[in-house]
N, C-alpha and C. Protein backbone atom coordinates (compact mmCIF):
# COMPACT_ATOMS: atom_id res chain seq x y z
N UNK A 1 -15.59 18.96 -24.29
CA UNK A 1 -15.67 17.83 -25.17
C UNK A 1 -16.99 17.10 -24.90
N UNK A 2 -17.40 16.61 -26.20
CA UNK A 2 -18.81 15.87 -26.11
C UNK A 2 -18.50 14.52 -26.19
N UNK A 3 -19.48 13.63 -25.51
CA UNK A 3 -19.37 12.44 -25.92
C UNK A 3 -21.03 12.05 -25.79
N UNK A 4 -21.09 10.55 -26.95
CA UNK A 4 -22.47 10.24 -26.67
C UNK A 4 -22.62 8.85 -25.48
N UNK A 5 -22.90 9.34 -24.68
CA UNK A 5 -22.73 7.71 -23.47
C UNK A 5 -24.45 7.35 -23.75
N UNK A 6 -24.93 7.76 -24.08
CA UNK A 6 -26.48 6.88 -24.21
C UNK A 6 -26.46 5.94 -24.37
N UNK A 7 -27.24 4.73 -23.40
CA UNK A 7 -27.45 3.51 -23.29
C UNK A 7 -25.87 2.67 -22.16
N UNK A 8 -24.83 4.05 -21.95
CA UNK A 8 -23.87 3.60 -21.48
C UNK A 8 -24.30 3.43 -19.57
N UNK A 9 -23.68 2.03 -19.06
CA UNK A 9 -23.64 2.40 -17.80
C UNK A 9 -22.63 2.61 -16.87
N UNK A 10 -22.57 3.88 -16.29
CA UNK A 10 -21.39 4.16 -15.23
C UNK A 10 -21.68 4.08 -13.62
N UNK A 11 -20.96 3.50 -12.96
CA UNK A 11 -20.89 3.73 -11.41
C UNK A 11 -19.37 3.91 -11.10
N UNK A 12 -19.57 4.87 -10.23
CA UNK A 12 -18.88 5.71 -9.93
C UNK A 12 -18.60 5.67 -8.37
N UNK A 13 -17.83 5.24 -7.52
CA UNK A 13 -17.28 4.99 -6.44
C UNK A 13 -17.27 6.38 -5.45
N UNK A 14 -17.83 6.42 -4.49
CA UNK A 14 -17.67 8.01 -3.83
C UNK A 14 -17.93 8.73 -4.74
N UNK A 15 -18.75 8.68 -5.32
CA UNK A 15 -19.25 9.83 -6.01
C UNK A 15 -20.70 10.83 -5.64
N UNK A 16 -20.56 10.45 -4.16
CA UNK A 16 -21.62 11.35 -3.51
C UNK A 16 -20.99 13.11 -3.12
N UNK A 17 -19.58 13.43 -3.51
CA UNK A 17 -18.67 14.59 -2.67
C UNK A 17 -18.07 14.55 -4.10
N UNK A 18 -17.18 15.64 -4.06
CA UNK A 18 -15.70 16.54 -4.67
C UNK A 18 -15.56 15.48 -5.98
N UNK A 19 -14.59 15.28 -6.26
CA UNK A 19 -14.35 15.04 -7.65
C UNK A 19 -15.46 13.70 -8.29
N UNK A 20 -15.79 13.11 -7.06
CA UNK A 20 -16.25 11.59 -7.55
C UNK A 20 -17.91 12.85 -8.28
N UNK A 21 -18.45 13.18 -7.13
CA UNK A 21 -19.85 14.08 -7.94
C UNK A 21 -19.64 14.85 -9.02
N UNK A 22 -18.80 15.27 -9.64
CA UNK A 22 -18.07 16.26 -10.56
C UNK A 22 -18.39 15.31 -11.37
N UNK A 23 -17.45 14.27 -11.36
CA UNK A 23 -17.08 13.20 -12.85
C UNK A 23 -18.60 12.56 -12.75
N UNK A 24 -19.72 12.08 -11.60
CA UNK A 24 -20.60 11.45 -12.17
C UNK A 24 -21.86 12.54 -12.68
N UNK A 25 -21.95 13.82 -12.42
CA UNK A 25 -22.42 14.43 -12.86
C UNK A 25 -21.98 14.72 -14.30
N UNK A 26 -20.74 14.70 -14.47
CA UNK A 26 -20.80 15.29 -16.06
C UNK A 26 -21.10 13.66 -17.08
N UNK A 27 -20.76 12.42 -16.38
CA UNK A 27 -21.27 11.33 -16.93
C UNK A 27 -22.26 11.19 -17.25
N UNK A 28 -23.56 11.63 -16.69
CA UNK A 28 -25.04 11.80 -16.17
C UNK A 28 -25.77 12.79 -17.40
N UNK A 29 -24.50 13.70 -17.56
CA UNK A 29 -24.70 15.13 -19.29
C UNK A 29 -24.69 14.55 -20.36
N UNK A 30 -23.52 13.67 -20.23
CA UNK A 30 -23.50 12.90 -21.54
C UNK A 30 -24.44 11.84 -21.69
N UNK A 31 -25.08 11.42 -20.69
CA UNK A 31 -26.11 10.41 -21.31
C UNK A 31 -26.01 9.06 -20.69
N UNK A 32 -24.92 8.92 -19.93
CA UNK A 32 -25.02 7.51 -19.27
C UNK A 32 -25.91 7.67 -18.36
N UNK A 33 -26.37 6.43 -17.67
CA UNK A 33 -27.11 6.14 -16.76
C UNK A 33 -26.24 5.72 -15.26
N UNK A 34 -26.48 6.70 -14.60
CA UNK A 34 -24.71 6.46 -13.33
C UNK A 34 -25.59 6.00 -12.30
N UNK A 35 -24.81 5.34 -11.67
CA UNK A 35 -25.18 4.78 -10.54
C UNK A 35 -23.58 5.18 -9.39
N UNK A 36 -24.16 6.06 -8.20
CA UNK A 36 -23.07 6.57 -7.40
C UNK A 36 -23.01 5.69 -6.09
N UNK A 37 -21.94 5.62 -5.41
CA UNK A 37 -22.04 4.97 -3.74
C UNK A 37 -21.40 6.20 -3.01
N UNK A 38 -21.39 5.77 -1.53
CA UNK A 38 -20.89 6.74 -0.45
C UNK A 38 -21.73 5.66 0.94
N UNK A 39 -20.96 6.44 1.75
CA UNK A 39 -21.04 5.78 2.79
C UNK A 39 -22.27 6.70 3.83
N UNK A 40 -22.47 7.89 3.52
CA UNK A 40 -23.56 8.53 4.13
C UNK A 40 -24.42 8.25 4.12
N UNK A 41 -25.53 8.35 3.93
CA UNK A 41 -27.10 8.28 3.39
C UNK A 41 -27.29 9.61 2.82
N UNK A 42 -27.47 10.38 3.72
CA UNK A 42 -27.53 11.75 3.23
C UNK A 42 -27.13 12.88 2.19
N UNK A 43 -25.78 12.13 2.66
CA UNK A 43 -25.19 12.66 1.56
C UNK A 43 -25.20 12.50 0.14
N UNK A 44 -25.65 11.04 -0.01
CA UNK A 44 -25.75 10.52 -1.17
C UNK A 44 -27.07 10.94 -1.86
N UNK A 45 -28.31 10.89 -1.02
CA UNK A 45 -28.90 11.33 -1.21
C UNK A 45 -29.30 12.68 -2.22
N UNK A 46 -28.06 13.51 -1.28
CA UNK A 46 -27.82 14.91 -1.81
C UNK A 46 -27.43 15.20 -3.79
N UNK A 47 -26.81 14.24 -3.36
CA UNK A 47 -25.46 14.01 -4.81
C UNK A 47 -26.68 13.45 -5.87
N UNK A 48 -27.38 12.73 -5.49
CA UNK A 48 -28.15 11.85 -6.45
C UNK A 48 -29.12 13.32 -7.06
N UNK A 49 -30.09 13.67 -5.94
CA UNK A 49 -30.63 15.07 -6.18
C UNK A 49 -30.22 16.14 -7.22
N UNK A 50 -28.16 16.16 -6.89
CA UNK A 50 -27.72 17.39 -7.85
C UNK A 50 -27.38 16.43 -9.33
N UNK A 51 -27.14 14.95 -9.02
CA UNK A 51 -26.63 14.37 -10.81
C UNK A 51 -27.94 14.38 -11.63
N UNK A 52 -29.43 14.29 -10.82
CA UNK A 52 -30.35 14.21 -11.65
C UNK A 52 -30.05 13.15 -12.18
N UNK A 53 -30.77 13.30 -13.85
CA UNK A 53 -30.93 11.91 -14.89
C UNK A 53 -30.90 10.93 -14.38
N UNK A 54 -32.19 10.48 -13.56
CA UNK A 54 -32.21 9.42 -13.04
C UNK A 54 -31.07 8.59 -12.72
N UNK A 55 -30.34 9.44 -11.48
CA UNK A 55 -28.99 8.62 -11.00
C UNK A 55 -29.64 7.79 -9.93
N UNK A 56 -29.04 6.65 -9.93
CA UNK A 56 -29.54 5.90 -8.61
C UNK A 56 -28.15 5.94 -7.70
N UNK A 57 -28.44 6.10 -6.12
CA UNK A 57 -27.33 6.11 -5.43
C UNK A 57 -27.58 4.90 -4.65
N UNK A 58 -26.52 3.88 -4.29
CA UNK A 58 -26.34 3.05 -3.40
C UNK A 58 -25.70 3.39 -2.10
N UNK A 59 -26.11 3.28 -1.12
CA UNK A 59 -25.42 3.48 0.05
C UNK A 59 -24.48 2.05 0.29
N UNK A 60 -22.89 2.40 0.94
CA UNK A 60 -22.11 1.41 1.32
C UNK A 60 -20.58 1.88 1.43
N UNK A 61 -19.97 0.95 1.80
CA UNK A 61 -18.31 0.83 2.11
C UNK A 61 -17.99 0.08 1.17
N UNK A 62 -16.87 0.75 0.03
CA UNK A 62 -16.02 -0.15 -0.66
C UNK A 62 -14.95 -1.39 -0.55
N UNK A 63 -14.52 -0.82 0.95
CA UNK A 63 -13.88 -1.70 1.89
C UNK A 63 -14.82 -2.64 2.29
N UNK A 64 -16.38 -2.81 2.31
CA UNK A 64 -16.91 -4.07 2.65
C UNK A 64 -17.15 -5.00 1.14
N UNK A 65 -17.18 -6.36 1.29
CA UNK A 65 -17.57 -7.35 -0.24
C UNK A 65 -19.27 -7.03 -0.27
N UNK A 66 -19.48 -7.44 1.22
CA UNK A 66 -20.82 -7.40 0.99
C UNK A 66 -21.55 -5.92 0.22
N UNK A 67 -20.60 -5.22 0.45
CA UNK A 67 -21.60 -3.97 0.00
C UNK A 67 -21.35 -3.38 -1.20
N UNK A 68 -20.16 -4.21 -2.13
CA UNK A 68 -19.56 -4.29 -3.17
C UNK A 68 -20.71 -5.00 -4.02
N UNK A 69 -21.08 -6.41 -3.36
CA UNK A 69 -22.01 -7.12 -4.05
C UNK A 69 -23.47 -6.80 -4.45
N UNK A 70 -24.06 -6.03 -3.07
CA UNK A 70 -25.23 -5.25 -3.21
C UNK A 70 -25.30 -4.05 -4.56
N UNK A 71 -23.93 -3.32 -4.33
CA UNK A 71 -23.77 -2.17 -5.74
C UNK A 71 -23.94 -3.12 -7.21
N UNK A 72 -23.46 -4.14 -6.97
CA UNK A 72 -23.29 -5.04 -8.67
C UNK A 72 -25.14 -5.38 -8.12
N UNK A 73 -25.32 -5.85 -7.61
CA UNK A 73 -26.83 -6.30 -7.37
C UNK A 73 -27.72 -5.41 -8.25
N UNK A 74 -27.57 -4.61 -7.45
CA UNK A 74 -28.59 -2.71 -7.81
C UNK A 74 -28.32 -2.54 -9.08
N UNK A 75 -27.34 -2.42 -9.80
CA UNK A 75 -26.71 -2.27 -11.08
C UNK A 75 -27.89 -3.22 -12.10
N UNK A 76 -27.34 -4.67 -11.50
CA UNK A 76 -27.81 -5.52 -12.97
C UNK A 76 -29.25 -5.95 -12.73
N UNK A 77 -30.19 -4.97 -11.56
CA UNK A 77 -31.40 -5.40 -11.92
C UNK A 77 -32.17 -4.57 -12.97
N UNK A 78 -31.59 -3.30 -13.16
CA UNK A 78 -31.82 -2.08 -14.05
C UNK A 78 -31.23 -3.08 -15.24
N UNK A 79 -30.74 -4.46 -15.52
CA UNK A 79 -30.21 -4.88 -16.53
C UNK A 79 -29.43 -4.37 -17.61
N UNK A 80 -28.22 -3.88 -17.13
CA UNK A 80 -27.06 -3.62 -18.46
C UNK A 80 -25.60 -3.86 -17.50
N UNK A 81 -25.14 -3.68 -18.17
CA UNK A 81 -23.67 -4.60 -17.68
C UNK A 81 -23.44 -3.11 -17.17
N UNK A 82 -21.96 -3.39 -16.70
CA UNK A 82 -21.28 -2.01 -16.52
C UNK A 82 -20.42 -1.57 -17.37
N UNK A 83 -20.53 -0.43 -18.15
CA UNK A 83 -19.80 0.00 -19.13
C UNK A 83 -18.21 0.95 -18.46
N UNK A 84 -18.32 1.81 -17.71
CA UNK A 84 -17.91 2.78 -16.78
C UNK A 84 -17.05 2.45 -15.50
N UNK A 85 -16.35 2.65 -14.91
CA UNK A 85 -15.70 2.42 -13.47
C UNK A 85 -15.16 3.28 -13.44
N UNK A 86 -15.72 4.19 -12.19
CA UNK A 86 -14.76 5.32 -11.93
C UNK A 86 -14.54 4.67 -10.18
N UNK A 87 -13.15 4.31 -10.28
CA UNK A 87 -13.25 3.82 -8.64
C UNK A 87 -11.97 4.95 -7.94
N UNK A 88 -13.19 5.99 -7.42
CA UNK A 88 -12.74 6.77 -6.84
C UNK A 88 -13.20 6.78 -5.12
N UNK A 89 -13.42 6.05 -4.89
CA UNK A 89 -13.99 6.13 -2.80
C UNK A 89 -12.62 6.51 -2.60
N UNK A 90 -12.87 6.82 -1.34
CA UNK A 90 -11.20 7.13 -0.68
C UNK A 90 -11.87 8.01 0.88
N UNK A 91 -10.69 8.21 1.91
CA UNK A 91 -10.77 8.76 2.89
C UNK A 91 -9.61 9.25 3.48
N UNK A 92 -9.51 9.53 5.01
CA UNK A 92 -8.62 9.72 5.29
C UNK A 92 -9.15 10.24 7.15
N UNK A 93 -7.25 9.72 7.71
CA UNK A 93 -7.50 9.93 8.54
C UNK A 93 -6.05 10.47 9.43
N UNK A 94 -6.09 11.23 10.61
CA UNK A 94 -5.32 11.32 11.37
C UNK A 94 -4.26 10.14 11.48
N UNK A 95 -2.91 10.00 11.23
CA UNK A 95 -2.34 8.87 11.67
C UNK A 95 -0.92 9.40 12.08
N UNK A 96 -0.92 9.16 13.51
CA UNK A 96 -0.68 9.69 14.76
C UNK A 96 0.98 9.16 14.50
N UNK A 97 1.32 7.63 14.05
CA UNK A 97 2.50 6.77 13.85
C UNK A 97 2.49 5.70 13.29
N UNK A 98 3.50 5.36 12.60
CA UNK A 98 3.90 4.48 11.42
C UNK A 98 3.09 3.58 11.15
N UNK A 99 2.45 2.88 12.47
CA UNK A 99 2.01 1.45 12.59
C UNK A 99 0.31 1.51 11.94
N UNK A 100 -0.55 2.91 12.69
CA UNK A 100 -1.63 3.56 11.74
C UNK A 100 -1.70 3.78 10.18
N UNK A 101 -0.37 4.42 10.21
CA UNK A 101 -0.27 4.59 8.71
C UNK A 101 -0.21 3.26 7.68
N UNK A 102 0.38 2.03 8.44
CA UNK A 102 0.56 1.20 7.52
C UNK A 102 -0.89 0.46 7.33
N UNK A 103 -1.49 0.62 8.32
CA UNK A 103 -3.06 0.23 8.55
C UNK A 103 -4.11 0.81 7.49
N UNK A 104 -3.61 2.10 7.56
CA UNK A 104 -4.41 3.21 6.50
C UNK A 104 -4.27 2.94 5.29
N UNK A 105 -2.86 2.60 4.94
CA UNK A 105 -2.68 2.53 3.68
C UNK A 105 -3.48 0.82 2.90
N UNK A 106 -3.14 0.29 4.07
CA UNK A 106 -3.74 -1.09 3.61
C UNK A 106 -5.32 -1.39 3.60
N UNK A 107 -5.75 -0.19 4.31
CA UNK A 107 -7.23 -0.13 3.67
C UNK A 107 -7.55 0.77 2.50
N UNK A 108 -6.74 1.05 2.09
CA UNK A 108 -6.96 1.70 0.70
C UNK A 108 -6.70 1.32 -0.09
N UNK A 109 -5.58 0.36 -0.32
CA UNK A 109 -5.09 -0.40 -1.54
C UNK A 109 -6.35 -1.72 -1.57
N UNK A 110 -6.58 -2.32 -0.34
CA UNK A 110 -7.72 -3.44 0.05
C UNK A 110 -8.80 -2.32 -0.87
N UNK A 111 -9.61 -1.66 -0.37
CA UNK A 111 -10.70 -0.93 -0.69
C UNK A 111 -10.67 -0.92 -2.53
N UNK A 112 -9.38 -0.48 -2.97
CA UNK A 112 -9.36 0.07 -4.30
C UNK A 112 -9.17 -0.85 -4.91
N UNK A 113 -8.79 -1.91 -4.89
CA UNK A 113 -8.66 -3.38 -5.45
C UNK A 113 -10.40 -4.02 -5.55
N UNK A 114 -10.87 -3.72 -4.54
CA UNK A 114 -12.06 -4.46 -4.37
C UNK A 114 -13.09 -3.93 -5.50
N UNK A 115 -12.55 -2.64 -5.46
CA UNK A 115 -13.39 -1.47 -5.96
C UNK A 115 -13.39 -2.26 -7.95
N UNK A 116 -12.34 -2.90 -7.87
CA UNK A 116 -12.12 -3.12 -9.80
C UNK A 116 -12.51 -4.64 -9.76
């Protein structure tokens, strides 16, 4: 399926890896202008390299405000609103017992809230 996103803007949450690079790459075909995060450098780096069309990548944690604020920063100096939200960051980790898990989970619902 085609769509015309020209002039559209998307950022895309973890979209330096697996599905988040998938969806901002095919965003990037259609014509929006994406802007990706991740918490690597490198990696992001990488991702920005394979979305092409002048993707800009922000490095940061969705779980931080501050680095929430920097991504809207980066965004509206290129001046256009945000058309797009793909809030896909996410992680994961070993959790050994209940008390981790409830920890884990509450940084993900925190993170993905922040993320909208």
């Amino acid at each position: 399926m085609t769509y015309d996103l020209t002039n559209k803007v998307a950022v895309v949450t973890g979209g330096n890896s697996g599905i988040g690079l998938g969806i901002a790459q095919e965003l990037a075909e259609q014509g929006a202008k994406v802007f990706v995060t991740g918490r690597r450098q490198e990696e992001l780096d990488a991702a920005v390299k394979a979305i092409g069309h002048g993707a800009v990548g922000v490095q940061g944690d969705v779980t931080s405000l501050a680095d929430l604020d920097r991504l809207y920063d980066v965004v509206q100096q290129h001046g256009a609103p945000i058309d797009i939200l793909v809030a896909n960051a996410g992680g994961g980790a070993f959790q050994p017992d209940a008390a981790s898990y409830i920890n884990g989970a509450e940084i993900f619902v925190d993170g993905g809230f922040a993320q909208i």
